[in-house]
Protein backbone atom coordinates (compact mmCIF):
# COMPACT_ATOMS: atom_id res chain seq x y z
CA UNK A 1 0.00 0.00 0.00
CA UNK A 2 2.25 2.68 1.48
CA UNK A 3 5.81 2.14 0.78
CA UNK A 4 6.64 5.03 2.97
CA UNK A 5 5.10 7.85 4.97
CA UNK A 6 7.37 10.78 5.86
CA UNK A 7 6.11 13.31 8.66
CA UNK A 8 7.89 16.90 8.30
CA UNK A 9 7.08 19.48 11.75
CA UNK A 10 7.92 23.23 11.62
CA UNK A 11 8.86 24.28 15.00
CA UNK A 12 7.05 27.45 16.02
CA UNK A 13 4.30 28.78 18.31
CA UNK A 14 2.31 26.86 15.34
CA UNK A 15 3.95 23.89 13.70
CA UNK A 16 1.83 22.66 10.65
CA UNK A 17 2.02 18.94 10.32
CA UNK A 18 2.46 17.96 6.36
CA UNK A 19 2.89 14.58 5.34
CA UNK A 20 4.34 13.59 1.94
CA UNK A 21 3.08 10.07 1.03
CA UNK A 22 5.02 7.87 -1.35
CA UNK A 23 3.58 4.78 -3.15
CA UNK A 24 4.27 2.03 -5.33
CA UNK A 25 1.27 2.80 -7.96
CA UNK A 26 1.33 4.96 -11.12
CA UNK A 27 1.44 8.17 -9.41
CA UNK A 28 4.64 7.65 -7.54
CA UNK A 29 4.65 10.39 -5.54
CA UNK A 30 1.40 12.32 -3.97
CA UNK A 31 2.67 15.19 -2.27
CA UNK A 32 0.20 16.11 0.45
CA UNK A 33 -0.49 19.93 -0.65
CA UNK A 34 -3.02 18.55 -3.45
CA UNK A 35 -4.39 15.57 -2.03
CA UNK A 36 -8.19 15.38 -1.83
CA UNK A 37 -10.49 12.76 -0.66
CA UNK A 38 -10.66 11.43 -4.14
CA UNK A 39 -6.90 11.21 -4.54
CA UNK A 40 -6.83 9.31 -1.13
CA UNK A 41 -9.02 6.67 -1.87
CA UNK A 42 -7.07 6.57 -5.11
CA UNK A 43 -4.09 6.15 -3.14
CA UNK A 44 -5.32 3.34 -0.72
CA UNK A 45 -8.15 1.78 -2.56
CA UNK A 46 -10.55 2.79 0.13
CA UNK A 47 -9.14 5.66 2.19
CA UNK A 48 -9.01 3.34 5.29
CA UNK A 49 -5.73 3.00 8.14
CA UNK A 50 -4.64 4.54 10.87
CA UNK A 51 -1.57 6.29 8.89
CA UNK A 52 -4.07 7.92 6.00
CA UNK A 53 -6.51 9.19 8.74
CA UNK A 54 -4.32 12.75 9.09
CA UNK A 55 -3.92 12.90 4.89
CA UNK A 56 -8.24 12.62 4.87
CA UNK A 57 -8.30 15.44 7.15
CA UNK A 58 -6.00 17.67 5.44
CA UNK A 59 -3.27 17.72 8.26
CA UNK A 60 -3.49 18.93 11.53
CA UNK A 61 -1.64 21.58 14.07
CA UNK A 62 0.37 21.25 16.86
CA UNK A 63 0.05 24.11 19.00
CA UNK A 64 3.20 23.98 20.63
CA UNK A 65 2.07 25.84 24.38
CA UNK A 66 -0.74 23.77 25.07
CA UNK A 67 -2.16 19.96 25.06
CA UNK A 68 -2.99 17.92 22.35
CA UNK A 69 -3.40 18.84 18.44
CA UNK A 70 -5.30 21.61 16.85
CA UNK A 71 -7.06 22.37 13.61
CA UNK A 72 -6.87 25.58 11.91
CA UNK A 73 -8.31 27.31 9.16
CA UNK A 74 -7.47 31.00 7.32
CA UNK A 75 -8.87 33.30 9.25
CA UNK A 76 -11.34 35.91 8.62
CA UNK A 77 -12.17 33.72 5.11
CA UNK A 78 -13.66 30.96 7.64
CA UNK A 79 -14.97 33.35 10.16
CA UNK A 80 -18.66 34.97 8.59
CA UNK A 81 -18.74 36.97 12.07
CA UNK A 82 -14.96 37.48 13.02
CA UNK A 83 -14.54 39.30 9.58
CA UNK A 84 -16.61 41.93 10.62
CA UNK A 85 -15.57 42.35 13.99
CA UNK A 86 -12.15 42.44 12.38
CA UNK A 87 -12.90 45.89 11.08
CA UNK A 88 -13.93 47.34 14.53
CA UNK A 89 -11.99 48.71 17.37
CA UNK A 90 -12.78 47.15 20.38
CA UNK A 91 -13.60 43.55 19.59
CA UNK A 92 -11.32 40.52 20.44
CA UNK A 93 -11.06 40.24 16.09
CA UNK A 94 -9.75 43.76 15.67
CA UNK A 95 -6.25 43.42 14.33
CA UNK A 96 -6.48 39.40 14.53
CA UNK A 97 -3.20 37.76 15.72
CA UNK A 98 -3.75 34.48 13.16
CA UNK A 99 -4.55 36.87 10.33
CA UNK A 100 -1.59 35.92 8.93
CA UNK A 101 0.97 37.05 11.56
CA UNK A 102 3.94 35.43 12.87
CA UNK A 103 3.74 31.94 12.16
CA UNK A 104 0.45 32.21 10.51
CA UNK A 105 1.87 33.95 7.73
CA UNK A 106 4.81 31.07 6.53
CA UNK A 107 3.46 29.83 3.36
CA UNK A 108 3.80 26.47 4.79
CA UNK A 109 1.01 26.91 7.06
CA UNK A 110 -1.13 29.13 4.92
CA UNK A 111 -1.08 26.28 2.18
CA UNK A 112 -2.15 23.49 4.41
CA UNK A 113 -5.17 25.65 5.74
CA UNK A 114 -6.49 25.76 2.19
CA UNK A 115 -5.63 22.60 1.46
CA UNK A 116 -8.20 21.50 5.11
CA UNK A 117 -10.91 24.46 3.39
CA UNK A 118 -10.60 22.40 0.28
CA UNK A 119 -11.48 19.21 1.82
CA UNK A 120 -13.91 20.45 4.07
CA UNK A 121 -15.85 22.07 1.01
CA UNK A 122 -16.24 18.61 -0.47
CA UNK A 123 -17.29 17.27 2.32
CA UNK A 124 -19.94 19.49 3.35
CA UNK A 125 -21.07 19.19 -0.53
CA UNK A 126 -21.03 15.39 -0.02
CA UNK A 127 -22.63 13.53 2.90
CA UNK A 128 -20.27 10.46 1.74
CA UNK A 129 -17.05 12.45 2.50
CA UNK A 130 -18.45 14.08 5.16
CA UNK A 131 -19.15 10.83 6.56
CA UNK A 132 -15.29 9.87 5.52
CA UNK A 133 -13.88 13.28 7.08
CA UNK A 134 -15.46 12.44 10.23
CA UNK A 135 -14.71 8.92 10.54
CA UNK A 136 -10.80 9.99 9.90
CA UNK A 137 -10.74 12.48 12.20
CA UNK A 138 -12.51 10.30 15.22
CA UNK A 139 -9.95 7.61 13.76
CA UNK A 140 -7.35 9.89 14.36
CA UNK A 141 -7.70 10.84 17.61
CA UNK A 142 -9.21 7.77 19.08
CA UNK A 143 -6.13 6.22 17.65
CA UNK A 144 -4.16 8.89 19.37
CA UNK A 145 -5.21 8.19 23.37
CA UNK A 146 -5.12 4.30 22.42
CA UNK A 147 -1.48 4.20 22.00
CA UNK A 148 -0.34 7.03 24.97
CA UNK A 149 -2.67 4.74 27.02
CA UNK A 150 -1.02 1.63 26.20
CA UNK A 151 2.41 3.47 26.42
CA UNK A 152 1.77 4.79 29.90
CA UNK A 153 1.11 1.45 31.40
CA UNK A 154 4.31 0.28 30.34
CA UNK A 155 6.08 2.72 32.75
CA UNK A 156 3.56 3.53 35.26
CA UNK A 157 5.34 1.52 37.52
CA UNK A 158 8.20 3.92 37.76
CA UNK A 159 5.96 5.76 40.32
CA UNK A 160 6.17 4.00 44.06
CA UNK A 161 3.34 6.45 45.08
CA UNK A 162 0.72 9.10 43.62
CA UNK A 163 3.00 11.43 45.52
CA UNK A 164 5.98 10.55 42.95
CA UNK A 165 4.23 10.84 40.10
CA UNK A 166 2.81 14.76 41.13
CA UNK A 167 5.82 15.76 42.21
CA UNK A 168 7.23 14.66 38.60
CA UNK A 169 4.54 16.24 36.68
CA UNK A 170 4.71 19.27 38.88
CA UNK A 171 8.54 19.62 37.82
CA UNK A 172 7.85 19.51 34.13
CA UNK A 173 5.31 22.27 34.10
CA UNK A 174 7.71 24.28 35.95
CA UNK A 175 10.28 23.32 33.71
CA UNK A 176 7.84 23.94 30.62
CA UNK A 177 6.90 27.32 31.81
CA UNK A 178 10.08 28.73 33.04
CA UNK A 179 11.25 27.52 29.15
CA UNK A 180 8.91 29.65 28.09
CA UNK A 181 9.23 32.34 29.96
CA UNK A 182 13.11 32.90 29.37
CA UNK A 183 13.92 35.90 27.40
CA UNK A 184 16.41 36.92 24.88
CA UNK A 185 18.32 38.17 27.55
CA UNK A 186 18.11 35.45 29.90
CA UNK A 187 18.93 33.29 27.17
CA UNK A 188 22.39 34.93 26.90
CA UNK A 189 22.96 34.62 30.17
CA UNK A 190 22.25 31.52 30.03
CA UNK A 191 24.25 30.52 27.05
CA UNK A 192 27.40 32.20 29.29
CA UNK A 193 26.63 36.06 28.38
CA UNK A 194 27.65 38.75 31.05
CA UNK A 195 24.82 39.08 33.45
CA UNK A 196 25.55 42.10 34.41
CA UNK A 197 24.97 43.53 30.95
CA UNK A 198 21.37 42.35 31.06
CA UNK A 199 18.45 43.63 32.68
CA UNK A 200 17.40 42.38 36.24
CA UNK A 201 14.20 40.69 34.92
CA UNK A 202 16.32 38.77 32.62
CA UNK A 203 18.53 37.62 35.40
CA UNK A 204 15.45 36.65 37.56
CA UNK A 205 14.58 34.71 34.42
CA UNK A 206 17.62 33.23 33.88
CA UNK A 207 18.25 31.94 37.32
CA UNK A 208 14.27 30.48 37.54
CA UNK A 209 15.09 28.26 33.90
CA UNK A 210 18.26 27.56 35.54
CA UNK A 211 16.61 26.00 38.79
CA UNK A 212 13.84 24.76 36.98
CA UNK A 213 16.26 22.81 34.34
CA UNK A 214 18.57 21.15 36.72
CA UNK A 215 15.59 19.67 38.24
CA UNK A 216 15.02 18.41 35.10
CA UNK A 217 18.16 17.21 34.48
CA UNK A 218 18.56 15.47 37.74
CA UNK A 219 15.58 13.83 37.37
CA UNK A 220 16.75 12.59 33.37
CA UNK A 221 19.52 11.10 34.57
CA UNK A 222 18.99 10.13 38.43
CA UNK A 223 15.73 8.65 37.75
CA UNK A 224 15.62 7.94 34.15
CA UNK A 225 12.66 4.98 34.88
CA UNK A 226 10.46 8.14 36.38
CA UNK A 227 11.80 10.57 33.45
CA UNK A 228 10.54 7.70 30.79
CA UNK A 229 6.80 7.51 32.63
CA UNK A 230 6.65 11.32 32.62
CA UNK A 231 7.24 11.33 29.58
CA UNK A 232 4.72 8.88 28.47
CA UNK A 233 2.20 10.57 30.86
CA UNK A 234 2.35 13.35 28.61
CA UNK A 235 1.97 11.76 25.69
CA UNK A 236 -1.05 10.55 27.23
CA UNK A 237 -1.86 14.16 28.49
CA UNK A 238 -1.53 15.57 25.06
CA UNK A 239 -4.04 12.66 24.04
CA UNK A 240 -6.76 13.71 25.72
CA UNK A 241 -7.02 17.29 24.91
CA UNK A 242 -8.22 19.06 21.17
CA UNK A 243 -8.49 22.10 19.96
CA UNK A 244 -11.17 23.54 17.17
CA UNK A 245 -9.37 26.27 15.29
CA UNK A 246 -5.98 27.80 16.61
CA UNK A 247 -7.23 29.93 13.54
CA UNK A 248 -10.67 30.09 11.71
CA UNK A 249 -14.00 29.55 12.62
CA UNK A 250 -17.25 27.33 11.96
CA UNK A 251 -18.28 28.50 8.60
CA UNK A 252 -20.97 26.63 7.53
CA UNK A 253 -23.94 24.75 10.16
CA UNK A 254 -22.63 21.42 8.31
CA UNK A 255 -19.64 22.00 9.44
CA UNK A 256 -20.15 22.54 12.92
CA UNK A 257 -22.30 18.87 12.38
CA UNK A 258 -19.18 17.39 11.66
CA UNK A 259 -17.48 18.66 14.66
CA UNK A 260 -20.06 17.36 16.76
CA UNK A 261 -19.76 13.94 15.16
CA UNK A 262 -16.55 13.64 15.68
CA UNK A 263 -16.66 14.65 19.34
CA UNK A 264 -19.52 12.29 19.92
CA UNK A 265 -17.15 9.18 18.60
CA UNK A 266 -14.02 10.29 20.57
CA UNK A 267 -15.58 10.31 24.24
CA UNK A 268 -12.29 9.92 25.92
CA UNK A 269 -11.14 13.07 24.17
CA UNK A 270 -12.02 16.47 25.65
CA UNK A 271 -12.68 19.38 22.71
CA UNK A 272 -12.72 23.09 22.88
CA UNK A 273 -14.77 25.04 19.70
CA UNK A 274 -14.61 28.79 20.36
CA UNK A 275 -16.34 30.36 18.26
CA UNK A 276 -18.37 33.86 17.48
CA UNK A 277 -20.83 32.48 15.59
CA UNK A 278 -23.50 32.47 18.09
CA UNK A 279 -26.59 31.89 16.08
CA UNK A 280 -25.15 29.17 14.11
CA UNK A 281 -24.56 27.18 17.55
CA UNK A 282 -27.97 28.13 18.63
CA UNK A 283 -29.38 26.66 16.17
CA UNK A 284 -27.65 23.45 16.22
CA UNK A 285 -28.60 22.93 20.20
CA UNK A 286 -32.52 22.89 18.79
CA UNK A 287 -31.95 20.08 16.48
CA UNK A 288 -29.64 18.26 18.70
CA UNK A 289 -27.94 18.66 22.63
CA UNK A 290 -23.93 19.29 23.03
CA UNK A 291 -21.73 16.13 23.45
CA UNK A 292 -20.82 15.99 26.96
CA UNK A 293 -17.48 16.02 26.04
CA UNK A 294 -17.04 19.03 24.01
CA UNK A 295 -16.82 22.78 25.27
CA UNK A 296 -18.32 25.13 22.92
CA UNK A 297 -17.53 28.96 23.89
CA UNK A 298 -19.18 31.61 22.65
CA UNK A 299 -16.73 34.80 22.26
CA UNK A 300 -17.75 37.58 23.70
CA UNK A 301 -18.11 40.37 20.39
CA UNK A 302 -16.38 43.36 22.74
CA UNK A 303 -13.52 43.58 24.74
CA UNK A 304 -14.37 43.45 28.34
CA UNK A 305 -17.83 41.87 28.51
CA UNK A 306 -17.92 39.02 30.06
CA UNK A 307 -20.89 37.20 29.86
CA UNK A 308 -22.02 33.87 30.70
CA UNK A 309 -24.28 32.07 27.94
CA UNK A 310 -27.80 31.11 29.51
CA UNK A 311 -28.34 28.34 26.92
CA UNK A 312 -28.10 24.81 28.19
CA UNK A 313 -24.90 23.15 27.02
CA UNK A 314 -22.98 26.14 25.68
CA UNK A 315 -20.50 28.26 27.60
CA UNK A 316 -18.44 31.09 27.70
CA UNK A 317 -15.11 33.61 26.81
CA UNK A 318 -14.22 36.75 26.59
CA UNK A 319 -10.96 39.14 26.33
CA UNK A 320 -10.07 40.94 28.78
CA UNK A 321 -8.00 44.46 28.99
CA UNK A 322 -7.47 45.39 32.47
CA UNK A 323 -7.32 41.86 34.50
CA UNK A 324 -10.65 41.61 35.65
CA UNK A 325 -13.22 39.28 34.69
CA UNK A 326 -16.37 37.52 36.40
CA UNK A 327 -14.91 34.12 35.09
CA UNK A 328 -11.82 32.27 35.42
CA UNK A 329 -8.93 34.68 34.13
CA UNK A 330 -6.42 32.68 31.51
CA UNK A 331 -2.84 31.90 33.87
CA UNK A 332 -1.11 31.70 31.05
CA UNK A 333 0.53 34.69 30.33
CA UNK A 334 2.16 34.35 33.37
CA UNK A 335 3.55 30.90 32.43
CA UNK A 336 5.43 32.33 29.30
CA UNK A 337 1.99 31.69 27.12
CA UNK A 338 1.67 27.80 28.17
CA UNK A 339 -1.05 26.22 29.64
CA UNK A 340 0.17 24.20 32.18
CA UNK A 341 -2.00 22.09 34.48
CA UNK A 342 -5.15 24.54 33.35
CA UNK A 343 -7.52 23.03 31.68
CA UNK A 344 -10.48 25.56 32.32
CA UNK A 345 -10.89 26.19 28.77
CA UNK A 346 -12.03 22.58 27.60
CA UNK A 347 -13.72 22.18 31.13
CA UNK A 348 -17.81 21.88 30.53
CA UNK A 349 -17.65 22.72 34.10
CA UNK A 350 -15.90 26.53 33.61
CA UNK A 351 -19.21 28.70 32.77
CA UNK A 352 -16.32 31.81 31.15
CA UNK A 353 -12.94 31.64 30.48
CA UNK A 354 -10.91 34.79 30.21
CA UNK A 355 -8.19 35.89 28.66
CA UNK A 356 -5.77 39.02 28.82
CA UNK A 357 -5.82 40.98 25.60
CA UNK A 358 -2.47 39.73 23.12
């Protein structure tokens, strides 16, 4: 079938997963920036394994400061709403920071969110490949927690106690956050720059990575059995935790049926779908209730109002300018932009999640 699958990552704040698939039939090579549904089933004979399910999909994103896998989209051309608000001072959308900024705007990234558009247009077109779509992407990610789970139990034993194991996973998020949070001038000093050149900040943030990574270290190489279940843990972490749209929106109330699908077949995955369209979501909850597993947040349209959605089943964010909200404010700015243990925003539990203006 496959003679050979090759997976390429970008590092960045966004690293676009692209796959170039190689095969022994007529068409040699497929590179992954063209391939449709069509050309997959082409390519496999019926579009089916564990391998393809990503190329069905279009590719997803790993959004490197927080759990699990993403899917993006080009913004403002998927977001009816969040175009609008783009032209207005004083929404969350004004002067969007995935409207092709930063890593947003490598043409890596912006080619494999048309190439997911693409797709998703003939699926939505065709309840066949929008049955396909969503049975790749549940395969996916159901595939996903199967193997962390299975790799976890292999080292779970490194941990004598409960105790053990949080005190581990305590030190990585410290570790992860104080990585983060390390400037350009704390990564001089660092590196063996002059401290006394740099700012005091950057020395406070050089000596807290410091700390943090010969903790690390020690534990890498003192307790390399514990190190190895961490690490599985957090493959297992990661597992458990997606995110709709880095970048883009729900365009289209087939679309957002799709979504829901695929949340409904992955109930050991926990999903987070903000979103602005508000009416769109509305609607859906008539024909149909939430998935108990997915938390759909409805983005406030103005900075600074925070208000919790009354409808059963949906929930809550908003942007905030000063610090305050009525919800649960976003820690992660003060983690160097990672999320840490949080988990409020895919928590069904968390009526509004907050977050500081970028």
């Amino acid at each position: 079938m496959l003679a050979n699958i090759a997976l390429l990552l970008t590092v960045a704040t966004v690293a676009t997963l692209e796959l170039i698939t190689t095969t022994n039939r007529k068409a040699s090579v497929a590179t992954f920036a063209g391939l449709t549904l069509a050309a997959l089933a082409y390519l496999t004979g019926d579009g089916t394994g564990p391998a393809l399910a990503l190329v069905a999909v279009g590719g997803l994103t790993a959004t490197s400061k927080m759990p699990g896998g993403s899917f993006s989209l080009q913004a403002r051309k998927t977001c009816p709403t969040g175009n609008k608000l783009a032209e207005i001072p004083g929404t969350p959308c004004f002067k969007c920071f995935a409207d092709e900024r930063g890593a947003y705007a490598w043409p890596m990234v912006i080619q494999a969110q048309i190439r997911r558009f693409e797709i998703l247009q003939e699926a939505i077109a065709d309840k066949a490949k929008a049955a396909q779509w969503v049975t790749a992407f549940a395969d996916h990610l159901n595939g996903k927690v199967t193997r962390a789970q299975k790799r976890l139990a292999k080292h779970l034993s490194a941990w004598a106690t409960v105790a053990e194991q949080d005190q581990d996973i305590a030190l990585w998020y410290r570790f992860e956050a104080a990585s983060a949070r390390c400037s350009a001038g704390a990564k001089r000093i660092v590196k063996g720059g002059d401290a006394t050149k740099e700012k005091t900040r950057c020395q406070e943030l050089a000596a807290a990575y410091e700390k943090a990574a010969a903790a690390w270290e020690d534990l890498k190489t003192n307790k390399p059995a514990r190190a190895k279940a961490l690490d599985a843990w957090r493959g297992y972490e990661n597992s458990r935790y997606f995110r709709w749209h880095d970048s883009g929106d729900i365009f289209d109330p087939r679309y957002l049926a799709m979504i829901l699908q695929v949340a409904d077949r992955t109930p050991k995955v926990n999903h987070w779908l903000p979103t602005q369209e508000r009416a769109m979501v509305t609607n859906s909850i008539k024909a149909r209730p939430m998935p108990p597993n997915i938390a759909v947040r409805i983005s406030s349209p103005k900075l600074d109002q925070h208000i919790k959605q009354k409808a059963p089943g949906l929930l809550a964010s908003s942007v905030t300018t000063d610090g305050t909200t009525t919800g649960i404010l976003c820690p992660a700015y003060n983690q160097g932009g990672t999320c840490g243990p949080c988990r409020a925003c895919w928590a069904v539990s968390v009526p509004l999640a907050t977050y500081p203006q970028h």
